[in-house]
C-alpha atoms as a PDB file:
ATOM      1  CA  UNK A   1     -18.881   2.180  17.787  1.00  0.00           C
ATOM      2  CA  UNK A   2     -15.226   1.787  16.256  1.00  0.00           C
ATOM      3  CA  UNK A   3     -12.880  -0.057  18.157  1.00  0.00           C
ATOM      4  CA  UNK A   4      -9.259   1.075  18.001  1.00  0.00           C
ATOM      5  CA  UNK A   5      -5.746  -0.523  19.708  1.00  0.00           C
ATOM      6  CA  UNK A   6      -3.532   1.715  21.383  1.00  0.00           C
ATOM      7  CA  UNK A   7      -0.436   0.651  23.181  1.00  0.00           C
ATOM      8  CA  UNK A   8      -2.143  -2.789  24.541  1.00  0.00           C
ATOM      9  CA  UNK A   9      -5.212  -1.581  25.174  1.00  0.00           C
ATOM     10  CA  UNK A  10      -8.423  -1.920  22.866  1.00  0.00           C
ATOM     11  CA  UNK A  11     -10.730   1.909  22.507  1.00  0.00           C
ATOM     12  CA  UNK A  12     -13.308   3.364  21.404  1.00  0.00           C
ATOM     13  CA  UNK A  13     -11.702   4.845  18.095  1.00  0.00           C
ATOM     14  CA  UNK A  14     -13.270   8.631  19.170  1.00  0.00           C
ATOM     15  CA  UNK A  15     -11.629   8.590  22.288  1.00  0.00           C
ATOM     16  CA  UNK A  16      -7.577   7.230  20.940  1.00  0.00           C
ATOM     17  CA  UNK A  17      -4.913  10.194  22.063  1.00  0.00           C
ATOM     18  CA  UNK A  18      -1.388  10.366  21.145  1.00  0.00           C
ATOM     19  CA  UNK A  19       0.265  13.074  22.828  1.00  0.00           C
ATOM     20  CA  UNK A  20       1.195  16.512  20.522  1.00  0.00           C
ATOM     21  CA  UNK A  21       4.953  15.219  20.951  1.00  0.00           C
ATOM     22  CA  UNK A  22       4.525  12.338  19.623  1.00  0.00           C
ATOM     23  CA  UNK A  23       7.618  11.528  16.894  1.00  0.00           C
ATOM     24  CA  UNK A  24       5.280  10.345  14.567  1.00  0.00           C
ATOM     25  CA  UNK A  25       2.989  13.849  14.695  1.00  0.00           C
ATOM     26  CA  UNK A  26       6.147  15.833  14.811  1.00  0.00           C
ATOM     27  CA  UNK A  27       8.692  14.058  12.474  1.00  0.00           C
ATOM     28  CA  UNK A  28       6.668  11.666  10.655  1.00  0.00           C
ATOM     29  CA  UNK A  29       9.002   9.384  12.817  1.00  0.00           C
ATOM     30  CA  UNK A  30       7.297   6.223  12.339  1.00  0.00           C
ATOM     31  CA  UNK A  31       6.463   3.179   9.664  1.00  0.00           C
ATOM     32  CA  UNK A  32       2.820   1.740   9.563  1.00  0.00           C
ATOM     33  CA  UNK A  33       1.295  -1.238   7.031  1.00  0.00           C
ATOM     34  CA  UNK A  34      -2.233  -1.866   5.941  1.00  0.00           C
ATOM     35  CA  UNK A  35      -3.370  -4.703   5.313  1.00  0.00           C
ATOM     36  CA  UNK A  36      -6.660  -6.259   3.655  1.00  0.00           C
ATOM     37  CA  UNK A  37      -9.223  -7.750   5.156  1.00  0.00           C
ATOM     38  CA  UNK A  38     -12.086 -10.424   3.310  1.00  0.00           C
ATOM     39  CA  UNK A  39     -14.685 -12.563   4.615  1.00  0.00           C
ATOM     40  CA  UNK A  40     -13.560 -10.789   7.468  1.00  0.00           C
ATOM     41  CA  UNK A  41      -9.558 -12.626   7.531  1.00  0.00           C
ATOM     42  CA  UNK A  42      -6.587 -10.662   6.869  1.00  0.00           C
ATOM     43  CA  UNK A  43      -5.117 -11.151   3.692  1.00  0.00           C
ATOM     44  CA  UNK A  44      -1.541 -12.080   3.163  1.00  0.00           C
ATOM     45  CA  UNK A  45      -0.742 -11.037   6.398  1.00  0.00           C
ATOM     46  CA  UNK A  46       2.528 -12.716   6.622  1.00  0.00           C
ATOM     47  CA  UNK A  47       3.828 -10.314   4.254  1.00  0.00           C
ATOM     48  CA  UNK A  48       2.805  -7.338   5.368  1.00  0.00           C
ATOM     49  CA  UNK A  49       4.524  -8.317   9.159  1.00  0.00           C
ATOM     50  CA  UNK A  50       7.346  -9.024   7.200  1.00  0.00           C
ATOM     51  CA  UNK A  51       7.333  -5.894   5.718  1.00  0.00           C
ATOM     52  CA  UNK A  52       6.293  -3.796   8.792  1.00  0.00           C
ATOM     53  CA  UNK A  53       9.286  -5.452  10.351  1.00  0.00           C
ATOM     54  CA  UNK A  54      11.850  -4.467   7.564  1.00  0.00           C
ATOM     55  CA  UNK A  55      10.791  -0.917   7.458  1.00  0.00           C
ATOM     56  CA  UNK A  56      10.789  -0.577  11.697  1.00  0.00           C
ATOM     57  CA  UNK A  57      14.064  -1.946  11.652  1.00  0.00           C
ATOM     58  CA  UNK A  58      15.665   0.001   8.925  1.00  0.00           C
ATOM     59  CA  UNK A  59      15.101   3.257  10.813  1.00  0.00           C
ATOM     60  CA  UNK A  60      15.972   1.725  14.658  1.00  0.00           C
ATOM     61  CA  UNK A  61      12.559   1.056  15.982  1.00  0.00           C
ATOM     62  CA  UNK A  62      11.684  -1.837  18.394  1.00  0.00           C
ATOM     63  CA  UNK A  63       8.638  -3.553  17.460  1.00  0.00           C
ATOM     64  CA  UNK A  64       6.415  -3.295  20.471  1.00  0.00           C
ATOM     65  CA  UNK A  65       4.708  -6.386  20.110  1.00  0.00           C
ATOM     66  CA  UNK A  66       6.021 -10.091  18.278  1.00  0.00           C
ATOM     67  CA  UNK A  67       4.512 -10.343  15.369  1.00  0.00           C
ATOM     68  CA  UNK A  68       2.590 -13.378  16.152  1.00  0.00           C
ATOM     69  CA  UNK A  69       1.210 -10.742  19.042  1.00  0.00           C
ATOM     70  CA  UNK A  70       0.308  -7.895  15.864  1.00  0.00           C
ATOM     71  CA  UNK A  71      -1.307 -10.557  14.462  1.00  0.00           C
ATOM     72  CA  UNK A  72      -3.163 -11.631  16.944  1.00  0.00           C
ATOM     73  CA  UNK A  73      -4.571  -7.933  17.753  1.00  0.00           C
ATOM     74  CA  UNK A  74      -5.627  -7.002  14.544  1.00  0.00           C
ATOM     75  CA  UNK A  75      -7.900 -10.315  13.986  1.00  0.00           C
ATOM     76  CA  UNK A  76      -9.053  -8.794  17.785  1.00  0.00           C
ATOM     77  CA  UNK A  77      -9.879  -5.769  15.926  1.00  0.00           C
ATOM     78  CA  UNK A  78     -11.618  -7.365  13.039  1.00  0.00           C
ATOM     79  CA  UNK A  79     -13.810  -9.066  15.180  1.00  0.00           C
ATOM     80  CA  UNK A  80     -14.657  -6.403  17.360  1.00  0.00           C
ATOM     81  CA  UNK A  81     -15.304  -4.093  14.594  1.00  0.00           C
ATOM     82  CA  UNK A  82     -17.318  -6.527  12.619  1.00  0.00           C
ATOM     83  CA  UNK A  83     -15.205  -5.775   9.613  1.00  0.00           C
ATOM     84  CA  UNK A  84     -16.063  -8.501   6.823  1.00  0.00           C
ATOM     85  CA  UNK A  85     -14.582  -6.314   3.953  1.00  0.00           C
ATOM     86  CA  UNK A  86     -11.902  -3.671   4.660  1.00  0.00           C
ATOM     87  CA  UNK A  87      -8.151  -2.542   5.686  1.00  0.00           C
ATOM     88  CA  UNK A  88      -6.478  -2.741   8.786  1.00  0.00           C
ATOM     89  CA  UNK A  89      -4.012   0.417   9.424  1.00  0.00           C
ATOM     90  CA  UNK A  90      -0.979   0.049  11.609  1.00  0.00           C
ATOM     91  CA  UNK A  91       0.811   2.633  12.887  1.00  0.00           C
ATOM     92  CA  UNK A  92       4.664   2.327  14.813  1.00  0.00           C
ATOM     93  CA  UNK A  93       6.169   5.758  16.039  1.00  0.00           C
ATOM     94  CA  UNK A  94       9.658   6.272  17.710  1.00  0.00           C
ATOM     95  CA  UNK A  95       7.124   7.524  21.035  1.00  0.00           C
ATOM     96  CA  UNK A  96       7.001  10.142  22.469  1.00  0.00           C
ATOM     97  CA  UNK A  97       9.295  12.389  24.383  1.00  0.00           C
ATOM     98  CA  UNK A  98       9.871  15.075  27.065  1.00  0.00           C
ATOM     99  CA  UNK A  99      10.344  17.822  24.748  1.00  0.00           C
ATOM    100  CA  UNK A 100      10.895  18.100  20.624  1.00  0.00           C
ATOM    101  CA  UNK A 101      14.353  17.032  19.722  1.00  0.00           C
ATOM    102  CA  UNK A 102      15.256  16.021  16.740  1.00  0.00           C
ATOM    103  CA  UNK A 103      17.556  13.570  19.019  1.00  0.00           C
ATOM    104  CA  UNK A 104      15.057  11.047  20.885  1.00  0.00           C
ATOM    105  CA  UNK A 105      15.787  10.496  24.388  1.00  0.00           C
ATOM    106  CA  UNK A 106      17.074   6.576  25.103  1.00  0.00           C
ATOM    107  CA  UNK A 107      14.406   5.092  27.138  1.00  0.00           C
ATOM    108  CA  UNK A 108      11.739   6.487  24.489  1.00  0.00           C
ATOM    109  CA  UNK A 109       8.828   3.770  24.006  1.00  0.00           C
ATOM    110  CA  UNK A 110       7.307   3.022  20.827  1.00  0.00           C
ATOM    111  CA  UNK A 111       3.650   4.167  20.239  1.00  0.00           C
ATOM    112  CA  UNK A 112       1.865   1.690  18.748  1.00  0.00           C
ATOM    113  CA  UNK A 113      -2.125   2.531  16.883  1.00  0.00           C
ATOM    114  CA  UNK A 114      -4.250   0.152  14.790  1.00  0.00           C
ATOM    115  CA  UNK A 115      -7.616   0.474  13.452  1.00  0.00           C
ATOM    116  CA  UNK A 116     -10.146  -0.526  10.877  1.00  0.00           C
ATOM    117  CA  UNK A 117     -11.408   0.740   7.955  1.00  0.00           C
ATOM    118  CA  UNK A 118     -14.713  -1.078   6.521  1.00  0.00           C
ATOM    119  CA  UNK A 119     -14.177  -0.444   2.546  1.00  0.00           C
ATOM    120  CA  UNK A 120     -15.290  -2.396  -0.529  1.00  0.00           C
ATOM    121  CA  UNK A 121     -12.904  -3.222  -3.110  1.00  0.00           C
ATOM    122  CA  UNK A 122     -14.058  -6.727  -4.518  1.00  0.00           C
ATOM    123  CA  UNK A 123     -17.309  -5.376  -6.627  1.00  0.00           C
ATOM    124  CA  UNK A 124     -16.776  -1.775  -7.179  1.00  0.00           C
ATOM    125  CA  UNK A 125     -16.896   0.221 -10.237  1.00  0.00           C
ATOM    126  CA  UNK A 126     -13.682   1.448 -10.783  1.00  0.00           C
ATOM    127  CA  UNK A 127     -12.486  -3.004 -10.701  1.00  0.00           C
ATOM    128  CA  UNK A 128     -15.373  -3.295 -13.615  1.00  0.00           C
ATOM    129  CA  UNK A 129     -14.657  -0.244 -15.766  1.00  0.00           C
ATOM    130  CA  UNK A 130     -11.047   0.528 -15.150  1.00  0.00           C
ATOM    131  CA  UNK A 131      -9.605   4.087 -13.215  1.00  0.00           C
ATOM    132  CA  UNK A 132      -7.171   6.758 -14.733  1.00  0.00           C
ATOM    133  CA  UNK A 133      -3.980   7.922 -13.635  1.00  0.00           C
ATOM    134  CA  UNK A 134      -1.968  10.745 -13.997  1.00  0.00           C
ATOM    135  CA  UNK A 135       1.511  11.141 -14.512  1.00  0.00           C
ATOM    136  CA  UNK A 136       3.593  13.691 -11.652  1.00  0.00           C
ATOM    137  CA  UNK A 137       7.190  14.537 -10.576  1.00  0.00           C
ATOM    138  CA  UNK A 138       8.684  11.849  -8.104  1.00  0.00           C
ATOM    139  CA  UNK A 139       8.879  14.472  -4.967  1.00  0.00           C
ATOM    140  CA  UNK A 140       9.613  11.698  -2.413  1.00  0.00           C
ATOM    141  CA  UNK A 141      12.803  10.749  -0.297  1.00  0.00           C
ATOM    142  CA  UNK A 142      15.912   8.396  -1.378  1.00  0.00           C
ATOM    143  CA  UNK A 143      14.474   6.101   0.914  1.00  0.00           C
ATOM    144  CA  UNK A 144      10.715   4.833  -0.464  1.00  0.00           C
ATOM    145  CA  UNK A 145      11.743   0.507  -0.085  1.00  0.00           C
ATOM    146  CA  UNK A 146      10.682   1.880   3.954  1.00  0.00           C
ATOM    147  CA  UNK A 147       7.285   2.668   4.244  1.00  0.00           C
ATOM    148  CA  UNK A 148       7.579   5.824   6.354  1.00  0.00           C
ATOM    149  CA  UNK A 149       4.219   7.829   7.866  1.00  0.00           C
ATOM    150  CA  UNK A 150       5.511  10.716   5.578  1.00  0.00           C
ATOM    151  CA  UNK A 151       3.271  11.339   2.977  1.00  0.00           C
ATOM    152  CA  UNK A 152       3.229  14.649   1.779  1.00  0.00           C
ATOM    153  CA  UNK A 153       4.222  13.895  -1.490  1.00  0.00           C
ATOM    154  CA  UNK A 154       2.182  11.101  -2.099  1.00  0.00           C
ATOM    155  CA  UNK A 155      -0.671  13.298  -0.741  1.00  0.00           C
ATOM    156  CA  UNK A 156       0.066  16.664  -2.885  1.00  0.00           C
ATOM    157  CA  UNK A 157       0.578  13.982  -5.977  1.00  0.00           C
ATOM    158  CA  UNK A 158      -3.269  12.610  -5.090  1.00  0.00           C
ATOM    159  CA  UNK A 159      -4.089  15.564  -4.907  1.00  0.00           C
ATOM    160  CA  UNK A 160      -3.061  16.911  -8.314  1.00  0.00           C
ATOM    161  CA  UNK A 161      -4.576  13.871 -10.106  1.00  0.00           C
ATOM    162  CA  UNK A 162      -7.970  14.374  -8.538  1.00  0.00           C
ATOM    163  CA  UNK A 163      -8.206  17.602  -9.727  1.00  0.00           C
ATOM    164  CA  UNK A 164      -6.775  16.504 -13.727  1.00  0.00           C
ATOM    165  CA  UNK A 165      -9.809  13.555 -13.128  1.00  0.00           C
ATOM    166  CA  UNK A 166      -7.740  10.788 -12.258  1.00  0.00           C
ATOM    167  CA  UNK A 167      -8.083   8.523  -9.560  1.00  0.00           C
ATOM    168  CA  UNK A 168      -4.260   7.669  -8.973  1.00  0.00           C
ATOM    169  CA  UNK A 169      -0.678   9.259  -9.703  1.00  0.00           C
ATOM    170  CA  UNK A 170       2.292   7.717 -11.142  1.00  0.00           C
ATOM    171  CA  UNK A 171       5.636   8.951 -10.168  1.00  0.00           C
ATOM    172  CA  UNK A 172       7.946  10.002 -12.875  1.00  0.00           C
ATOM    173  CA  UNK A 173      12.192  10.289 -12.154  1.00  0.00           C
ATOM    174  CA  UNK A 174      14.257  11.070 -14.683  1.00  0.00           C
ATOM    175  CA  UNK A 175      11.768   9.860 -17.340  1.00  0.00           C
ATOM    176  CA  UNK A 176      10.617   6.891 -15.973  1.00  0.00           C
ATOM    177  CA  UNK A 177       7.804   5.702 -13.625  1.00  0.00           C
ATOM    178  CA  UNK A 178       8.339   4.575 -10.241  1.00  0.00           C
ATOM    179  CA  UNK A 179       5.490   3.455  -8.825  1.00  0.00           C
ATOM    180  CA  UNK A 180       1.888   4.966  -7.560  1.00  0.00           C
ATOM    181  CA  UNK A 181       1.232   7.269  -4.869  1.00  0.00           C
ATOM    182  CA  UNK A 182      -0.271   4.675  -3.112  1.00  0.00           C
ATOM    183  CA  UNK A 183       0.077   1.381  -5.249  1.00  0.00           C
ATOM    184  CA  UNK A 184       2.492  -0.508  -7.615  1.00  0.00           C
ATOM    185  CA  UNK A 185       2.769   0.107 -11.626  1.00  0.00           C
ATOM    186  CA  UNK A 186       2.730  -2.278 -14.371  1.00  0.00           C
ATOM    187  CA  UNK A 187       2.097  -2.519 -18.070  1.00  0.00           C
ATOM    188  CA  UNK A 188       1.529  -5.167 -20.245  1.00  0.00           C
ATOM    189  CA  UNK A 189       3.840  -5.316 -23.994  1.00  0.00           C
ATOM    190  CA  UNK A 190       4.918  -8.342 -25.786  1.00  0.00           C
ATOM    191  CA  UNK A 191       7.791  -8.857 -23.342  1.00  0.00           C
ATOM    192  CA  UNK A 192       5.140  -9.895 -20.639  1.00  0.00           C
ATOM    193  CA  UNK A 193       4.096  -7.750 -17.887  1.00  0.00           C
ATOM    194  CA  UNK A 194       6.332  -5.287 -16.894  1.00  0.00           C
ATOM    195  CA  UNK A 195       7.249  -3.605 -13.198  1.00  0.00           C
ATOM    196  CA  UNK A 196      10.230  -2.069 -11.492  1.00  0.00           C
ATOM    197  CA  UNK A 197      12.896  -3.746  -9.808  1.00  0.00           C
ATOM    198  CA  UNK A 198      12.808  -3.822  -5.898  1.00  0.00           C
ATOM    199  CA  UNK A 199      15.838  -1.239  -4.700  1.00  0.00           C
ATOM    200  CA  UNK A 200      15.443   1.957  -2.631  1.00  0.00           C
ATOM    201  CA  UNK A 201      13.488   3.585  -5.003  1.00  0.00           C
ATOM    202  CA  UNK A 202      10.625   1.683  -4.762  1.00  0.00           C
ATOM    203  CA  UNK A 203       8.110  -0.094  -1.848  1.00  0.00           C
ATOM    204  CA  UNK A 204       8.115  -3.663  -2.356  1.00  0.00           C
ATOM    205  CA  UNK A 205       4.364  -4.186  -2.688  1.00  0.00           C
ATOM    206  CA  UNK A 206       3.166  -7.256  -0.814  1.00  0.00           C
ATOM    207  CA  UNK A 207      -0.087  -7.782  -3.128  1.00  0.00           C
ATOM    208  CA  UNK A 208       2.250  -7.146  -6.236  1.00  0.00           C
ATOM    209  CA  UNK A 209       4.855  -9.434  -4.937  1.00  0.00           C
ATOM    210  CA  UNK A 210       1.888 -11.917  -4.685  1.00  0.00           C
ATOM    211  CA  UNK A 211       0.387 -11.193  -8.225  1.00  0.00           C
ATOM    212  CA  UNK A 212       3.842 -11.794 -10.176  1.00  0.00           C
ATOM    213  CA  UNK A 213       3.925 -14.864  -8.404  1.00  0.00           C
ATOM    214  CA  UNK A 214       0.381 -15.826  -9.361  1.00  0.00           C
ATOM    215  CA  UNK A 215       1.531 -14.815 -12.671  1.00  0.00           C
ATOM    216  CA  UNK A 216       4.673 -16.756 -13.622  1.00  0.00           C
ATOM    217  CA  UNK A 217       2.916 -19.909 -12.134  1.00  0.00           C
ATOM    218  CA  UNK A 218       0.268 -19.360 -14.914  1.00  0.00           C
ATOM    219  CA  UNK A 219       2.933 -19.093 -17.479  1.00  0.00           C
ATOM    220  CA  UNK A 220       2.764 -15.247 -17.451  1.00  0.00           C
ATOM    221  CA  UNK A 221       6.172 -13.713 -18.324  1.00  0.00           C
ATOM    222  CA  UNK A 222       7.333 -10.974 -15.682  1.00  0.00           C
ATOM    223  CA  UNK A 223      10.096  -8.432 -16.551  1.00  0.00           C
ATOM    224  CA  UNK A 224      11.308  -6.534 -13.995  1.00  0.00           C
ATOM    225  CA  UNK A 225      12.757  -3.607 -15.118  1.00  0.00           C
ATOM    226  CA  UNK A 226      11.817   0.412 -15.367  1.00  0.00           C
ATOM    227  CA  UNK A 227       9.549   1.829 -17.813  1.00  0.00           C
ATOM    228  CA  UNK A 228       8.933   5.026 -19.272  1.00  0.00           C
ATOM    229  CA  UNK A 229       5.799   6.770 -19.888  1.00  0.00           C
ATOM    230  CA  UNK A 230       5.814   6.765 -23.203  1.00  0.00           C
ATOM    231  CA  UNK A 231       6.154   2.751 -23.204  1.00  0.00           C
ATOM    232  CA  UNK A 232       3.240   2.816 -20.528  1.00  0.00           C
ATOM    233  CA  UNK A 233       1.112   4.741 -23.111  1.00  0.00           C
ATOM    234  CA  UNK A 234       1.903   2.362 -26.306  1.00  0.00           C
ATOM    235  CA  UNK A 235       1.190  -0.392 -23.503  1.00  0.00           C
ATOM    236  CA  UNK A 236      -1.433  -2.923 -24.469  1.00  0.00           C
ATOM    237  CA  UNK A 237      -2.906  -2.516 -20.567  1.00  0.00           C
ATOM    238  CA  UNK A 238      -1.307  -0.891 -17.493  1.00  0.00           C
ATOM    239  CA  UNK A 239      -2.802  -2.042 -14.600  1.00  0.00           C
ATOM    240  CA  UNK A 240      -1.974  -1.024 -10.444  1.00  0.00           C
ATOM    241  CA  UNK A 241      -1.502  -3.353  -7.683  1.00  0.00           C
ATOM    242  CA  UNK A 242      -2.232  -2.554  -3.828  1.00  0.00           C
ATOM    243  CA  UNK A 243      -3.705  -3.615  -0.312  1.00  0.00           C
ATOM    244  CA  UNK A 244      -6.710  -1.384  -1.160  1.00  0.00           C
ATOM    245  CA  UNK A 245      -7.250  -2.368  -4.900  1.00  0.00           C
ATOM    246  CA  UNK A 246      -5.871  -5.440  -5.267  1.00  0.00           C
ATOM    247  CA  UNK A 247      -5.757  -5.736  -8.560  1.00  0.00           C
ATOM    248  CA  UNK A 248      -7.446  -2.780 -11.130  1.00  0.00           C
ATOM    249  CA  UNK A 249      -7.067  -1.998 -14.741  1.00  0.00           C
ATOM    250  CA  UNK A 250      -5.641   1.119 -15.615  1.00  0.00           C
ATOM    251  CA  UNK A 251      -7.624   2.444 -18.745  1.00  0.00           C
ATOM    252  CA  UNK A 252      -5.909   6.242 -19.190  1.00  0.00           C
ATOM    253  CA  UNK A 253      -2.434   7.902 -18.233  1.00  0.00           C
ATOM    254  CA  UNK A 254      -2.973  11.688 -18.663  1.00  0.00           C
ATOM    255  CA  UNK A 255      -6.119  11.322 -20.666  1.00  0.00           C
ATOM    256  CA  UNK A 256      -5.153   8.955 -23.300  1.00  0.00           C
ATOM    257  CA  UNK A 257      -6.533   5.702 -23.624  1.00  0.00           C
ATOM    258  CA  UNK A 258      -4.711   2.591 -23.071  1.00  0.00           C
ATOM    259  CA  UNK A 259      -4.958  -0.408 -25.582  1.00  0.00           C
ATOM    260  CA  UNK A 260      -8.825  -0.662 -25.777  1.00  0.00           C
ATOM    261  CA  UNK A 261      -9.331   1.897 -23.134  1.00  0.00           C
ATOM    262  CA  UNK A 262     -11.381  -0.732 -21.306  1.00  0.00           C
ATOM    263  CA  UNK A 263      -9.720  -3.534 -18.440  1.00  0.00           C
ATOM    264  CA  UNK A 264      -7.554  -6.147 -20.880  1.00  0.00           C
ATOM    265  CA  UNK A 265      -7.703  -9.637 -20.035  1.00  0.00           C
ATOM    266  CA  UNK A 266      -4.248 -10.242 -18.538  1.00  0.00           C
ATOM    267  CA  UNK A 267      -5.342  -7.638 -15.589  1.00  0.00           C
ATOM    268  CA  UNK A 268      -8.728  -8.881 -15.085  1.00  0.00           C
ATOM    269  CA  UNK A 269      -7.357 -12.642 -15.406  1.00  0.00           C
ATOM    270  CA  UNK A 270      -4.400 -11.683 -12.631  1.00  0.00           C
ATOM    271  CA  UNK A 271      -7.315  -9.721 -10.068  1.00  0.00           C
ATOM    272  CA  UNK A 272      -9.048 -13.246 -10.231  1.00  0.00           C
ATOM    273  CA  UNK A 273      -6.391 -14.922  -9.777  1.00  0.00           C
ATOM    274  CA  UNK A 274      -5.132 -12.672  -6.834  1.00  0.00           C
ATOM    275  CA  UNK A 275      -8.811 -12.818  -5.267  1.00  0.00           C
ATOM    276  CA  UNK A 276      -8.662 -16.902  -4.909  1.00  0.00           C
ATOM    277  CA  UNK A 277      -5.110 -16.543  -3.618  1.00  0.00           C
ATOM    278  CA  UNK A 278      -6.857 -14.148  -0.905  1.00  0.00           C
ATOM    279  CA  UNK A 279      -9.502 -16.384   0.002  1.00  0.00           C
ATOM    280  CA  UNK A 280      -7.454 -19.699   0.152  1.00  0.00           C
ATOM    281  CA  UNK A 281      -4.309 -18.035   2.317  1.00  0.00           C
ATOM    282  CA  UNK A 282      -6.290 -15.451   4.622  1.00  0.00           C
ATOM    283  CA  UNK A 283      -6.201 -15.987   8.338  1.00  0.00           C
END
């Protein structure tokens, strides 16, 4: 039986309730993380509480818990849920409240929800052979450096490239791609490998934060600036970078084949590169 965390108190994952006035169900009010989990230790988990805290704090929640005490909860998790390969969701809402307002009341407490989610992503198919993506209008907020609960974009985008075949989207603005609907772009040219700059309009991605720096220590160049999609489709490889991916080869962008149209070398030589980073630093 899954074991869930709710509030301080570990559940049966079946029988977790948030109250219908939650923030978080009726605002998307709320920030949560994932992060990886192999040979059953979190992966870069310092990060991701980094990150967690950034994104609570830049909309005026309390964290609940120290980090430390996060921490400490989800390895509870892991080992309760026998999770040896997987993610680890959290979830921070405002709370919830007396009645819906978009005003909170002041003595509102935080609701706080983690779980696990047992998934392979070190030998799958899709790390061997490469996935597709397909390019879609950048819907989202001003606002995507804070990793909000409010997805609707991200999930309509998904959405969309499932049904064109694809197993990702890339956000377009003005021309240019911003990131994934759920992970970080790059493409490989002469000038090195290529990724946005950190601002507003993008998540800082913890595992791509890790990968460029995996990169430039092995004499990789790494250019951060935007990219169009017509650069990412003269690319020699575009590859995506996330919690749930780590590292995978991106071998089409709206049907047409990039480079060789199979994973190039600099992606599969960063994703194994990234995977001993993940084993030596876990916890």
């Amino acid at each position: 039986m899954s074991v869930a965390y709710l509030n301080g108190r570990f559940v049966p994952l079946a029988e977790a309730r948030i109250s219908v006035l939650d923030r978080g169900f009726l605002f998307a009010d709320g920030i949560y993380e994932v992060a990886a989990v192999i040979d059953g230790k979190l992966v870069d988990s310092a990060s991701h509480l980094a990150r967690l805290e950034r994104s609570t704090s830049a909309i005026g929640i309390g964290l609940p818990l120290l980090l430390t005490e996060i921490e400490s909860a989800q390895k509870e998790l892991v080992a309760r849920n026998n999770l040896t390969e997987g993610l680890v969701y959290v979830q921070i809402t405002r709370g919830a409240d007396a009645t819906r307002d978009f005003l909170p009341s002041p003595d509102i407490q935080p609701t706080q929800v983690m779980f696990t989610h047992a998934k392979p992503f070190l030998d799958v198919p899709a790390a061997r052979n490469g996935l597709a993506v397909a390019t879609m209008p950048d819907l989202r907020w001003a606002r995507r450096d804070i990793k909000s609960v409010g997805l609707l974009a991200q999930a309509m985008a998904k959405r969309a490239a499932a049904d064109a075949g694809a197993q990702e989207a890339w956000m377009v603005e003005d021309g240019f791609v911003t990131e994934g609907a759920s992970s970080t772009a790059f493409i490989v040219t002469d000038e090195g490998i290529i990724t946005r700059p950190y601002s507003q309009a993008v998540l800082a991605g913890c595992t791509g934060a890790a990968l460029t720096a995996l990169a430039e220590e092995s004499g990789i160049a790494v250019v951060r600036r935007p990219f169009t999609v017509a650069e990412a489709l003269a690319a020699k490889e575009a590859f995506i970078t996330s919690a749930s991916t780590l590292c995978q080869s991106v071998v089409r962008i709206d049907g047409q084949s990039i480079g060789d149209g199979v994973p190039g070398p600099v992606a599969m030589r960063l994703r194994a590169l990234y995977i001993d980073f993940a084993r030596r630093t876990s916890v």
